[in-house]
N, C-alpha and C. Protein backbone atom coordinates (compact mmCIF):
# COMPACT_ATOMS: atom_id res chain seq x y z
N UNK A 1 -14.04 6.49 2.57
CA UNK A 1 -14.23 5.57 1.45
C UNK A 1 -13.33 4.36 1.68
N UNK A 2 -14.07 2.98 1.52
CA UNK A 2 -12.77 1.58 1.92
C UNK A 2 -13.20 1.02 0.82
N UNK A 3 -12.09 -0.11 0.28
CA UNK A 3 -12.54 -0.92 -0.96
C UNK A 3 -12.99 -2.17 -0.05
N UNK A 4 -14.62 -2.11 -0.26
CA UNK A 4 -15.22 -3.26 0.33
C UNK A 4 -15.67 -4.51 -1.15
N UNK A 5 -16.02 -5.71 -0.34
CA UNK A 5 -16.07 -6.66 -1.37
C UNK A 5 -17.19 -6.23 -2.16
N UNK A 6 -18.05 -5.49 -2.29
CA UNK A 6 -18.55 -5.39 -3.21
C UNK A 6 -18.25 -4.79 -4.41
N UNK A 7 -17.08 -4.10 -4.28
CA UNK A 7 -16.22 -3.46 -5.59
C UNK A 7 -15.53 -4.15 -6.03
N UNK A 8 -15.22 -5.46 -5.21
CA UNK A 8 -14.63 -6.33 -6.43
C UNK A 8 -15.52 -6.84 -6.93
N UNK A 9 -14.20 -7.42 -8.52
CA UNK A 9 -14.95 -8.09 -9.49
C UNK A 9 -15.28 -9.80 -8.65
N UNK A 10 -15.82 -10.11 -10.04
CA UNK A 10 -16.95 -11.95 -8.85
C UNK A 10 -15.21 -12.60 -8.66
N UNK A 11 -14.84 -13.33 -7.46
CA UNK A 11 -13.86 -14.20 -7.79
C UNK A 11 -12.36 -13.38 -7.58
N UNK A 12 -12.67 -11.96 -7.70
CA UNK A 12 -11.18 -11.52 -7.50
C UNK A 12 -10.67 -11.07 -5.49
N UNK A 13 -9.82 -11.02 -5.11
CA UNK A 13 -9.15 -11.15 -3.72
C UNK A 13 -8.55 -9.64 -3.53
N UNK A 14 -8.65 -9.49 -2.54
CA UNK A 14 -8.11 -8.33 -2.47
C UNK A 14 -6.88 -8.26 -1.90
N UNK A 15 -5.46 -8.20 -2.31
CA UNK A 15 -3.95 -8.23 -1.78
C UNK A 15 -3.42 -6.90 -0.56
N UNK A 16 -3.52 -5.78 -1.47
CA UNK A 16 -3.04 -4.50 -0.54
C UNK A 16 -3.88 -3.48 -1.03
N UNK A 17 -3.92 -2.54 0.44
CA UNK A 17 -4.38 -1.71 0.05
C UNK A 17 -3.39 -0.77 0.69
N UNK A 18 -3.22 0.32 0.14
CA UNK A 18 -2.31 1.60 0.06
C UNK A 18 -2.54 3.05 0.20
N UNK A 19 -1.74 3.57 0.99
CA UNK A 19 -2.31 5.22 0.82
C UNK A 19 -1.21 6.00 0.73
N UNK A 20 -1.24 7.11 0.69
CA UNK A 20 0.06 8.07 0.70
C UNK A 20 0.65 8.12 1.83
N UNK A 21 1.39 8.64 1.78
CA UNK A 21 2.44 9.11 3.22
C UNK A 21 1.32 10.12 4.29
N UNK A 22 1.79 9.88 5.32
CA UNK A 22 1.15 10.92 6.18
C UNK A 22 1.96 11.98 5.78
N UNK A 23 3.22 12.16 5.45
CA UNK A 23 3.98 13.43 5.52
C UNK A 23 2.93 14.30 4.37
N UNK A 24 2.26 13.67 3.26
CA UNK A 24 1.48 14.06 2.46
C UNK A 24 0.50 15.58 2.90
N UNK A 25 0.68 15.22 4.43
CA UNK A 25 -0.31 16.17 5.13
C UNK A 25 0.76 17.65 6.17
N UNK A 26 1.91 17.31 5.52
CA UNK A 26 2.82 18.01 6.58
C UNK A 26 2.47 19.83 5.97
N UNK A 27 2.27 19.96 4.81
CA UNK A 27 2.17 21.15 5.09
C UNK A 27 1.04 21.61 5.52
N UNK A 28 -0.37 21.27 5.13
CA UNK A 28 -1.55 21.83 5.69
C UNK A 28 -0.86 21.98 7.35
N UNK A 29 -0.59 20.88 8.16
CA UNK A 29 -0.41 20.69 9.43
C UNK A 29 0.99 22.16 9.83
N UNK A 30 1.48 22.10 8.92
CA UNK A 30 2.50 23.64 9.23
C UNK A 30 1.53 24.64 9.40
N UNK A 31 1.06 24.78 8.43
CA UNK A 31 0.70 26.44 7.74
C UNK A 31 -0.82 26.39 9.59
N UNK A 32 -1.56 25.35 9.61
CA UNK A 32 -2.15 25.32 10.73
C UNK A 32 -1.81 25.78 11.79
N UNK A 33 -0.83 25.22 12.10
CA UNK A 33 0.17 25.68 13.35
C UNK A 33 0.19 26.78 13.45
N UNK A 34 1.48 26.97 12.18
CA UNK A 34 1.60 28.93 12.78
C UNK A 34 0.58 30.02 12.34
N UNK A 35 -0.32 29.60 11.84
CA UNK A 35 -1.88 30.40 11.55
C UNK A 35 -2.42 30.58 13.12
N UNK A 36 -2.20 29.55 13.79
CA UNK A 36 -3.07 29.18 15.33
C UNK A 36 -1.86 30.14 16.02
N UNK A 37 -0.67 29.62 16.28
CA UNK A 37 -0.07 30.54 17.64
C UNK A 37 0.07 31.81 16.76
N UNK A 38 0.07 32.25 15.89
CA UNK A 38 0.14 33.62 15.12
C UNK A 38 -1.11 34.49 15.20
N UNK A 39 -2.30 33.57 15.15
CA UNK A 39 -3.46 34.49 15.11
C UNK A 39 -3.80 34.98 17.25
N UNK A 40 -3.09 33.72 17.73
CA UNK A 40 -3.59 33.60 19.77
C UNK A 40 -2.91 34.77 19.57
N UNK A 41 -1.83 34.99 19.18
CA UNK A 41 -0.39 36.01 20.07
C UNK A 41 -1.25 37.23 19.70
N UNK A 42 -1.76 37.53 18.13
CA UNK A 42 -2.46 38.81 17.56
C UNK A 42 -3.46 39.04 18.88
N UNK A 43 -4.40 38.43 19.22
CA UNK A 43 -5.96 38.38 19.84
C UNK A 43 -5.48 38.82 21.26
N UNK A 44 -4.40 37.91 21.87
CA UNK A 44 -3.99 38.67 23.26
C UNK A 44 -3.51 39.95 23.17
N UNK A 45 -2.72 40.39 22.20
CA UNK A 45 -1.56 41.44 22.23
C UNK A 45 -2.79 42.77 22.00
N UNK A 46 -3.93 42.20 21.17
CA UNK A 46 -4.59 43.48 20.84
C UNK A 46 -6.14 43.14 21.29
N UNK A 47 -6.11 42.30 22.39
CA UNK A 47 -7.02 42.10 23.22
C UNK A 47 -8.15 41.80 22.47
N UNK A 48 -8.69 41.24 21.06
CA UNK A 48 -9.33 41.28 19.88
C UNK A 48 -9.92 39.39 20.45
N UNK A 49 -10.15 38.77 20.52
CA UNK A 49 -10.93 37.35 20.40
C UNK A 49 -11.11 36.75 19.16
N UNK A 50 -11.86 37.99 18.55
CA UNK A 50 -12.28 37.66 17.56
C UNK A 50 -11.81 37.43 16.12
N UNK A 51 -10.03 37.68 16.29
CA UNK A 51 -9.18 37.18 15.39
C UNK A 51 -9.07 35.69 14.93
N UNK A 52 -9.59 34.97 16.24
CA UNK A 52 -9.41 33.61 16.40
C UNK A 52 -10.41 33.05 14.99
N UNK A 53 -12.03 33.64 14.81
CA UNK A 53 -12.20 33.66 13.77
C UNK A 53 -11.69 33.41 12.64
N UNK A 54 -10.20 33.90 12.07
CA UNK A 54 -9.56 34.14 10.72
C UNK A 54 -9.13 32.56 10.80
N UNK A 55 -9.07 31.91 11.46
CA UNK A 55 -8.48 30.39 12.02
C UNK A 55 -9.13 29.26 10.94
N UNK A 56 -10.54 29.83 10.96
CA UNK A 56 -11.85 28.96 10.34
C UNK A 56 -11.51 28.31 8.66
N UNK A 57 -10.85 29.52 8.32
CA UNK A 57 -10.67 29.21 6.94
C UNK A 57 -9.65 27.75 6.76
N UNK A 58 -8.67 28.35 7.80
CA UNK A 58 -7.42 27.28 7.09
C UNK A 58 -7.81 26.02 7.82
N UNK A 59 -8.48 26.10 9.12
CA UNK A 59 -8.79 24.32 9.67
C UNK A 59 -9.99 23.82 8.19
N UNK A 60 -10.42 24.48 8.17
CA UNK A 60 -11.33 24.18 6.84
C UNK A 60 -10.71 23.27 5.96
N UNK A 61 -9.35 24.20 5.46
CA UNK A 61 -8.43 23.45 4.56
C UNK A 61 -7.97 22.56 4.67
N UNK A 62 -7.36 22.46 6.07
CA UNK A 62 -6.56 21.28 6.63
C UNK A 62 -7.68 19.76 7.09
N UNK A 63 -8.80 20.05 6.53
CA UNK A 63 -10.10 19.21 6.76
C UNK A 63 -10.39 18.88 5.83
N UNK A 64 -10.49 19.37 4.88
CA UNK A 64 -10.29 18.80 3.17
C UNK A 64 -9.11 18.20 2.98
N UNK A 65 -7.70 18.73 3.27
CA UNK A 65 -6.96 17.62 2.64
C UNK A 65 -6.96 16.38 3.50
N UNK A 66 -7.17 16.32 4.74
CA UNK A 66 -7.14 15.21 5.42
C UNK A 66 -8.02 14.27 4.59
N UNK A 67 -9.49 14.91 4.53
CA UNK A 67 -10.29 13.54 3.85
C UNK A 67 -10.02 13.64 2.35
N UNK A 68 -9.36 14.38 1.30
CA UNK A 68 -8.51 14.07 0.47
C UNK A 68 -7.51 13.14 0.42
N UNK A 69 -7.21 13.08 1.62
CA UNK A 69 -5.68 11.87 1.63
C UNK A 69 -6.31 10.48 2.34
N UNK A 70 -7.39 10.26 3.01
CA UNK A 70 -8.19 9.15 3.78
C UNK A 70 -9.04 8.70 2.15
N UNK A 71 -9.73 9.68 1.42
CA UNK A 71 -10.03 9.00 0.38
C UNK A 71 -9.46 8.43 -0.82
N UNK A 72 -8.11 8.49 -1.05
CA UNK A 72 -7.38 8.45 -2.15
C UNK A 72 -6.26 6.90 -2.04
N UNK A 73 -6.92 5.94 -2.40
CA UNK A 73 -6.77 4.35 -2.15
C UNK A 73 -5.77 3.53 -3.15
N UNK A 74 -4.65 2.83 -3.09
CA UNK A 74 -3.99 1.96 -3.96
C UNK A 74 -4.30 1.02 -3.76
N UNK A 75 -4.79 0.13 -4.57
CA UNK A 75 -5.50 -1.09 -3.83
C UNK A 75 -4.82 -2.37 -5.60
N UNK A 76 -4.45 -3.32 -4.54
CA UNK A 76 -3.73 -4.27 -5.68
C UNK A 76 -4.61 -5.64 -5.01
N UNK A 77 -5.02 -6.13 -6.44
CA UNK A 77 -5.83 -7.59 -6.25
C UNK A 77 -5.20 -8.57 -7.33
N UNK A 78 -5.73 -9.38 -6.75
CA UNK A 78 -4.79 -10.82 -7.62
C UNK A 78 -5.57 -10.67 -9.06
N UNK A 79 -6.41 -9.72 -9.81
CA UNK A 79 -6.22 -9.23 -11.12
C UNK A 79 -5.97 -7.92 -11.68
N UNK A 80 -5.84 -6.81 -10.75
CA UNK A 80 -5.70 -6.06 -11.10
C UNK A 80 -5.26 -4.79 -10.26
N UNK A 81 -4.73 -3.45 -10.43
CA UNK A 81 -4.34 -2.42 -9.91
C UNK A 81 -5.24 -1.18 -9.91
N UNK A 82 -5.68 -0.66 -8.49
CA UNK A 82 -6.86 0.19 -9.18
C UNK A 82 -5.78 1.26 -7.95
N UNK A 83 -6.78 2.70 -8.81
CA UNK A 83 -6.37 4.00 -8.13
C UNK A 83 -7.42 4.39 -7.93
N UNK A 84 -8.55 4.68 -6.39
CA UNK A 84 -9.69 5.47 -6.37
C UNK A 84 -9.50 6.86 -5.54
N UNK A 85 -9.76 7.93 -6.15
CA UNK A 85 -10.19 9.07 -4.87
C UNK A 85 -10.90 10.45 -5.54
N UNK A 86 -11.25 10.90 -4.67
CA UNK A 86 -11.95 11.98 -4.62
C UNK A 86 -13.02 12.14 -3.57
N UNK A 87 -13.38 12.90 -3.22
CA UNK A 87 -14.35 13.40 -1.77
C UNK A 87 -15.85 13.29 -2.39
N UNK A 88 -16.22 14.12 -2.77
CA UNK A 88 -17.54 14.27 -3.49
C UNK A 88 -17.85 13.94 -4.71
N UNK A 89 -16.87 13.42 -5.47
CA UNK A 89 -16.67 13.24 -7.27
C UNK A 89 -15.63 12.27 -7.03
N UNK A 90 -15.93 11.31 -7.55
CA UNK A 90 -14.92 9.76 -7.68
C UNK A 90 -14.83 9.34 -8.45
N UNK A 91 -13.12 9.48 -9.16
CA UNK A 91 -12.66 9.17 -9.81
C UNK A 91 -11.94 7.75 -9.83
N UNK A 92 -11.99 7.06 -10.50
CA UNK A 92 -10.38 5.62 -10.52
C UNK A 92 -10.14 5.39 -11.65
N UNK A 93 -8.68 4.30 -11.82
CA UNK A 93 -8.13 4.01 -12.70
C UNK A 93 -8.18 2.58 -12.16
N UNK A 94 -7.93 1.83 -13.44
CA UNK A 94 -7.13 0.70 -12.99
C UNK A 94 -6.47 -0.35 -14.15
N UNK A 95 -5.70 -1.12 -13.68
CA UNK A 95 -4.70 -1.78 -15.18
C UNK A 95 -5.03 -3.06 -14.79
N UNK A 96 -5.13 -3.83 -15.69
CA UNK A 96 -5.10 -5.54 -14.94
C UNK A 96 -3.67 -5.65 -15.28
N UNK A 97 -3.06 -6.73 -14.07
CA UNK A 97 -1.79 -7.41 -14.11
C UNK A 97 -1.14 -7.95 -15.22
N UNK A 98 -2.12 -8.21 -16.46
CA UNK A 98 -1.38 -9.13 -17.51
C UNK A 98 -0.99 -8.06 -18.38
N UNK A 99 -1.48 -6.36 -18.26
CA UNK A 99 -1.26 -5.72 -19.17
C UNK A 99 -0.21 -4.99 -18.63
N UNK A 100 0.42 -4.96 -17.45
CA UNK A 100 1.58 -4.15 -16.67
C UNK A 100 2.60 -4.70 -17.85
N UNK A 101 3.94 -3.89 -18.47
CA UNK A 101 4.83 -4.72 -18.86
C UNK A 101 6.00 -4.24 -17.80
N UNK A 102 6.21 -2.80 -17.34
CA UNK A 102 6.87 -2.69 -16.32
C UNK A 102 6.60 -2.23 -14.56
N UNK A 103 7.48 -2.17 -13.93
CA UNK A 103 6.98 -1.86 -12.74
C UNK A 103 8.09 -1.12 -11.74
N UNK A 104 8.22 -0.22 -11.81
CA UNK A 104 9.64 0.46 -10.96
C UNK A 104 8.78 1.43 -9.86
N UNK A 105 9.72 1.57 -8.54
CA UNK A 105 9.61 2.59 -7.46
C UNK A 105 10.94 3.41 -7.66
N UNK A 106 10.50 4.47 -6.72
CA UNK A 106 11.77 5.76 -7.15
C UNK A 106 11.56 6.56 -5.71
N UNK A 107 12.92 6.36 -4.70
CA UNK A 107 12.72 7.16 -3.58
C UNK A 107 14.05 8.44 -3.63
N UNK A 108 13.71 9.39 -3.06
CA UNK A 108 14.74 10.60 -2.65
C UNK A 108 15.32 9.77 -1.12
N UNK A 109 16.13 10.66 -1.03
CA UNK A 109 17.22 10.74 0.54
C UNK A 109 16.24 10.52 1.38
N UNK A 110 15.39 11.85 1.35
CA UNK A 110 14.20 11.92 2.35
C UNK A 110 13.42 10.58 2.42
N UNK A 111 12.71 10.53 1.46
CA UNK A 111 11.92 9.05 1.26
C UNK A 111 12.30 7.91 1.54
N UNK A 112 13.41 7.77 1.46
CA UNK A 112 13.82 6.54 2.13
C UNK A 112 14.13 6.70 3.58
N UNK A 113 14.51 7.67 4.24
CA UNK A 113 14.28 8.12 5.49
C UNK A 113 12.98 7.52 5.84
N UNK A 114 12.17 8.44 5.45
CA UNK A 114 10.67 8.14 5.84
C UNK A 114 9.88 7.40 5.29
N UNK A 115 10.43 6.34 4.76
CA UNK A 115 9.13 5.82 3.65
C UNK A 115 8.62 5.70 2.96
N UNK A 116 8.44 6.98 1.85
CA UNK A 116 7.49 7.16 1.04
C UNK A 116 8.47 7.34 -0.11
N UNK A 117 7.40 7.13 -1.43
CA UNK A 117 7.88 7.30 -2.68
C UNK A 117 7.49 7.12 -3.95
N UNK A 118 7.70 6.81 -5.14
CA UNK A 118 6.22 7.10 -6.16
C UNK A 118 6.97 5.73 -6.47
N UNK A 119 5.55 5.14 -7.30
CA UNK A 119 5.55 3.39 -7.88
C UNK A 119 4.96 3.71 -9.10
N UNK A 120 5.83 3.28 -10.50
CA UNK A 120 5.54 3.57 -12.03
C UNK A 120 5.10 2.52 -12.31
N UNK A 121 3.90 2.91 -13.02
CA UNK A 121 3.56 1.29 -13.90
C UNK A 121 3.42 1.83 -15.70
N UNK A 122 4.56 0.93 -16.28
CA UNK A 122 4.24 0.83 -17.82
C UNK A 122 3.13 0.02 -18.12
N UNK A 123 2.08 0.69 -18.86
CA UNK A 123 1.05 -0.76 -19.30
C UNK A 123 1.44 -0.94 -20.78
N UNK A 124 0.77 -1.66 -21.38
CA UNK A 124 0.34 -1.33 -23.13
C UNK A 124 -0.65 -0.91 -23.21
N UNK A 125 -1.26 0.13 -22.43
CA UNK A 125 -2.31 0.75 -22.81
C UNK A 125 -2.00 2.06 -23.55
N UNK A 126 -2.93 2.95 -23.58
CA UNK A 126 -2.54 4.13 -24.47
C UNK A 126 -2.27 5.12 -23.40
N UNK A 127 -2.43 4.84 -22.16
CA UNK A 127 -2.06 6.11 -21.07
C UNK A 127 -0.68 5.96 -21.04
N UNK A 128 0.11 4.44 -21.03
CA UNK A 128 1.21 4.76 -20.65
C UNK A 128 1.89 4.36 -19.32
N UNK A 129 2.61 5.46 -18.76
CA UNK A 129 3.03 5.33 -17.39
C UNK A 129 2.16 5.83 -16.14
N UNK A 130 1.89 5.23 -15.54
CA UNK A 130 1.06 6.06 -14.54
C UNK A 130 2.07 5.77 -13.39
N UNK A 131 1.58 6.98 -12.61
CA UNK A 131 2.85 6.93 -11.28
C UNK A 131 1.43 7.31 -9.86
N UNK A 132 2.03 6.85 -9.20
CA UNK A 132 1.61 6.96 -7.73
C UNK A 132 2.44 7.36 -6.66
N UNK A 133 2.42 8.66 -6.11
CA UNK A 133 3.32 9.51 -5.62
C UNK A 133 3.32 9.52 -4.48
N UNK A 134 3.79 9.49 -3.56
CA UNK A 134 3.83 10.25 -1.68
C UNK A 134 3.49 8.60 -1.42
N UNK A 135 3.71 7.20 -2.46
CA UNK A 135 3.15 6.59 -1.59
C UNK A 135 3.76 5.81 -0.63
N UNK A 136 3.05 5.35 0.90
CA UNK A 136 3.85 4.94 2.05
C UNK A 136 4.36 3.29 1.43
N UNK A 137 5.80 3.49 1.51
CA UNK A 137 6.36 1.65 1.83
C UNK A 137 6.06 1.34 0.25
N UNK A 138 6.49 2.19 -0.34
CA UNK A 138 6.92 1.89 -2.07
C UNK A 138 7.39 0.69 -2.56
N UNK A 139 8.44 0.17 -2.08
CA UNK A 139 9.07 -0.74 -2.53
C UNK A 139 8.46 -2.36 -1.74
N UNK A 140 7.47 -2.30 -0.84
CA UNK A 140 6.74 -3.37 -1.16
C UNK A 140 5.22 -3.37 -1.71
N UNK A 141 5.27 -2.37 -1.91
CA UNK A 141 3.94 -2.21 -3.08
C UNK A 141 4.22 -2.72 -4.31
N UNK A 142 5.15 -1.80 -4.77
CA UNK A 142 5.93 -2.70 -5.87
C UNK A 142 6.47 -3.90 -5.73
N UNK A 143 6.85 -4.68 -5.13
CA UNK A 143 7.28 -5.91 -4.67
C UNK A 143 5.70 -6.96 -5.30
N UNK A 144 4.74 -6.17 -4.57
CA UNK A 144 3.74 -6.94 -3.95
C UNK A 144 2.93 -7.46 -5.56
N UNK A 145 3.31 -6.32 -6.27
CA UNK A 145 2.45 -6.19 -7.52
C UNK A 145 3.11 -7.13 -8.53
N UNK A 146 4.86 -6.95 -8.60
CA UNK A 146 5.44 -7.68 -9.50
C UNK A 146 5.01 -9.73 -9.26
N UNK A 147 5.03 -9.43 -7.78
CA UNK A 147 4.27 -11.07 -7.11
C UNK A 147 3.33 -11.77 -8.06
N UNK A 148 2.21 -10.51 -7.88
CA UNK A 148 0.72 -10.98 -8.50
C UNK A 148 0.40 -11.09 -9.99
N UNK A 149 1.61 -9.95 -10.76
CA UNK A 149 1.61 -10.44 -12.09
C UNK A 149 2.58 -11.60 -12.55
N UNK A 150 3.30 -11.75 -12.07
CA UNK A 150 3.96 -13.23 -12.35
C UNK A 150 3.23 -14.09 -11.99
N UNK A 151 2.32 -14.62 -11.02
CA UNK A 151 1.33 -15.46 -10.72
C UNK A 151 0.09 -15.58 -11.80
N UNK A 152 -0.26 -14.21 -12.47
CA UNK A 152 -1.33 -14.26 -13.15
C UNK A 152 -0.43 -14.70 -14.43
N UNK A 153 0.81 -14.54 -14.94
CA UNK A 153 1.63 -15.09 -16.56
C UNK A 153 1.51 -16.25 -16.19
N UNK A 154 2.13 -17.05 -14.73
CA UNK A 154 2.09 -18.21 -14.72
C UNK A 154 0.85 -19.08 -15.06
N UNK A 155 -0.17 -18.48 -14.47
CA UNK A 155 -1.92 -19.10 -14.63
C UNK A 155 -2.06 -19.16 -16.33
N UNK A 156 -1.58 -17.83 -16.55
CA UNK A 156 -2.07 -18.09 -18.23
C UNK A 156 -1.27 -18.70 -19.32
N UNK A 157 0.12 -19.33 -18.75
CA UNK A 157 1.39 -20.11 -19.47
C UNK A 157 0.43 -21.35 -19.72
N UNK A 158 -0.02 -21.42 -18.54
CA UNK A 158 -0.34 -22.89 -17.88
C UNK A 158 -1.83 -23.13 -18.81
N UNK A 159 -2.64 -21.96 -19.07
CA UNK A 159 -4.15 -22.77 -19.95
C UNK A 159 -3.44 -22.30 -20.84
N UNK A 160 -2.79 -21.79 -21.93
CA UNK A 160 -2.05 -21.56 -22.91
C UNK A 160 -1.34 -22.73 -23.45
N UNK A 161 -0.48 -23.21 -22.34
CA UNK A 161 0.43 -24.77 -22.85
C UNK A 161 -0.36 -25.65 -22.15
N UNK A 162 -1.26 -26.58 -22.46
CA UNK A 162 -1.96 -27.65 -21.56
C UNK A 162 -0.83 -28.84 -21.63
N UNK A 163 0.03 -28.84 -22.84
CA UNK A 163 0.86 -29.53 -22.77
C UNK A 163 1.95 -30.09 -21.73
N UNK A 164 2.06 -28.96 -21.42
CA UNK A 164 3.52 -28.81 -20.78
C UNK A 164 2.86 -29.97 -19.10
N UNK A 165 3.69 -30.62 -18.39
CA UNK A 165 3.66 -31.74 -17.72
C UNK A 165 3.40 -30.94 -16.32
N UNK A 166 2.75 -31.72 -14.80
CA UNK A 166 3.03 -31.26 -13.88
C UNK A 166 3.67 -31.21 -13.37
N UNK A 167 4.76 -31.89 -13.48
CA UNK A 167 6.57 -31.36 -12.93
C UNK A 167 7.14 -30.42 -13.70
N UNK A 168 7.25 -30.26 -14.53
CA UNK A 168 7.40 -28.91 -15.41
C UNK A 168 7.02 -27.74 -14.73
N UNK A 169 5.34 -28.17 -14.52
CA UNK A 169 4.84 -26.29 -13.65
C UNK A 169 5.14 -26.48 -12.72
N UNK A 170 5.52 -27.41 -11.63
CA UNK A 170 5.83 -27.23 -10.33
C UNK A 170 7.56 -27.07 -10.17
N UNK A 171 8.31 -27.32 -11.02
CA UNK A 171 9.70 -27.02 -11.65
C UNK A 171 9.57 -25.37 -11.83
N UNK A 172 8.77 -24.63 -12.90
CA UNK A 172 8.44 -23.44 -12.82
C UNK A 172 8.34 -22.64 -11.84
N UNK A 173 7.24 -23.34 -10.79
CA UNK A 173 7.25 -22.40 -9.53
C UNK A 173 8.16 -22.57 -8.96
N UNK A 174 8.64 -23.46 -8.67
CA UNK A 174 10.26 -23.49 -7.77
C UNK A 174 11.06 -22.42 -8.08
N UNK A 175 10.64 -22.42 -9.48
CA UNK A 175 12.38 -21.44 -9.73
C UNK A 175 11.84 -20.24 -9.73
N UNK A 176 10.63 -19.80 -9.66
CA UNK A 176 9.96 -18.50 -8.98
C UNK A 176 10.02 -17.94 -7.70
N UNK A 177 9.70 -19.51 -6.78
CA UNK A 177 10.13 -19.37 -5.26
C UNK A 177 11.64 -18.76 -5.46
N UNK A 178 12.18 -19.57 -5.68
CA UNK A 178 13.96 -19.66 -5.34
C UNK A 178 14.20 -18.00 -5.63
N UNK A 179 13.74 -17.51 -6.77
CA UNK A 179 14.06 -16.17 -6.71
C UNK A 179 13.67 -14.76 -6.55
N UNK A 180 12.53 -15.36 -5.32
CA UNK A 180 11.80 -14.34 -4.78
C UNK A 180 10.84 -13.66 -5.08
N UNK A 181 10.36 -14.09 -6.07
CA UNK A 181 8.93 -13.45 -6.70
C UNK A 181 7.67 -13.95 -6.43
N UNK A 182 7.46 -15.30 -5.83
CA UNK A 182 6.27 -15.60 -4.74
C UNK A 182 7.32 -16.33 -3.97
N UNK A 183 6.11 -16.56 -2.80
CA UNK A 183 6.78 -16.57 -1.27
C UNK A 183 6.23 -17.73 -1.09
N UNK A 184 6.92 -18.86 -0.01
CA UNK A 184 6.60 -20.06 -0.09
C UNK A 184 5.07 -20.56 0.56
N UNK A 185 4.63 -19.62 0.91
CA UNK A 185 2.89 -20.05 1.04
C UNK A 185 2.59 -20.13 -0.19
N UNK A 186 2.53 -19.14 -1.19
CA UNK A 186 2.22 -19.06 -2.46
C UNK A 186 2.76 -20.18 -3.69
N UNK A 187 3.45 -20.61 -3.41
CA UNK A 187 3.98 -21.80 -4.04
C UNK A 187 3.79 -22.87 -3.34
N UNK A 188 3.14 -23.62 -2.18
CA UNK A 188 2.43 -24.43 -1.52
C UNK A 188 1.07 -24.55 -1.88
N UNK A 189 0.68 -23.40 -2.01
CA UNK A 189 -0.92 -22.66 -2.32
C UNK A 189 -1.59 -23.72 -3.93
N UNK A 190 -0.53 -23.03 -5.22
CA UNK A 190 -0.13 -23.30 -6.19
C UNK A 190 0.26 -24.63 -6.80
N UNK A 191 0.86 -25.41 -5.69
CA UNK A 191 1.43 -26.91 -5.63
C UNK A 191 -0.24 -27.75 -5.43
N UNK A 192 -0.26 -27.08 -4.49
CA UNK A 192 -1.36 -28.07 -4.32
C UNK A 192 -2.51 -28.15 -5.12
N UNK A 193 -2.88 -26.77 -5.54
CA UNK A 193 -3.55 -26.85 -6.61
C UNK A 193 -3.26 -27.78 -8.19
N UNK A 194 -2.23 -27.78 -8.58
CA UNK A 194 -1.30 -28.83 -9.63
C UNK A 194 -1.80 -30.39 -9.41
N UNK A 195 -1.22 -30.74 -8.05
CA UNK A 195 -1.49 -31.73 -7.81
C UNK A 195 -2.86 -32.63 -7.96
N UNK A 196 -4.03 -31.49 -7.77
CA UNK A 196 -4.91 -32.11 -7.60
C UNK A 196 -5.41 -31.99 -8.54
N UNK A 197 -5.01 -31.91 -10.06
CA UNK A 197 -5.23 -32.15 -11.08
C UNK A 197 -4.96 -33.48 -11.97
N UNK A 198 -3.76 -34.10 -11.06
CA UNK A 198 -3.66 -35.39 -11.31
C UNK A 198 -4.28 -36.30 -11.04
């Protein structure tokens, strides 16, 4: 399953897309292992072949969660945050950016070792917090998201106050650049768009 352009909405971009950790898959990939040299050692020792058989079940398993974890997508667009997965039955969520009010990641010892880690989003909706767990490179997911909703407050400051001057909003984005919440393509991007309103 990929988020192709036809799942977006008309006009919306697609920023990141996201998946869990591979470690996500470390235990199927254990229990595989010693199922395999556990069941060879049985089949030689008692000259049996046909132990190898008992094998079927768990690659089975370890074949489901794989395309369990290949289908299960974080995908952030310049309006919104969606969660899709499931194999045969597909499920998603998703929040638009203007309704996020918070946005935190949370890694263990391990996780920051390796990468992975869950990304909370407060909405004002009635669900609440939703979290996204095992996922790879947390903290620029979250990074990436806090980006796109400050870009979308800024868009809507801006038809909200028609007042307010174009040095004012380009004063605004500066002090957005300056403190790291878009990146200076994105405030070039943004500029120029301003400008050519004059």
């Amino acid at each position: 399953m990929s988020f192709t352009s036809k799942q977006l909405l008309p006009g919306e971009t697609l920023i990141v897309l996201a998946r869990q950790h591979l470690l996500k898959l470390l235990w199927p990939c254990l229990l595989n292992g010693i199922a395999l040299i556990l069941l060879a050692w049985l089949s030689i020792r008692f000259e049996n072949t046909w132990m190898l058989l008992l094998y079927l079940p768990l690659l089975a398993y370890f074949l489901w969660e794989y395309i369990a974890w290949r289908s299960r997508e974080y995908i952030l667009t310049d309006r919104r945050v969606v969660i899709q997965e499931g194999v045969f039955s597909i499920s998603s969520f998703d929040a638009t950016l203007d309704k996020i009010n918070n946005v935190y990641h949370q890694q263990s010892f391990m996780g920051r070792l390796f990468k992975y880690g869950e990304v909370g989003l407060e909405t004002a909706s009635e669900q609440g917090t939703t979290v996204f767990s095992f996922l790879s490179h947390p903290l620029d997911f979250k990074n990436a998201i806090v980006q796109q909703r400050e870009l979308v407050r800024a868009d809507a400051r801006q038809v909200a106050s028609p007042q307010i001057s174009v040095p004012q909003l380009l004063d605004e984005l500066a002090s957005l650049r300056d403190r790291g919440v878009i990146t200076e393509d994105e405030f070039q991007e943004k500029k120029k768009s301003l400008l050519e309103k004059i």
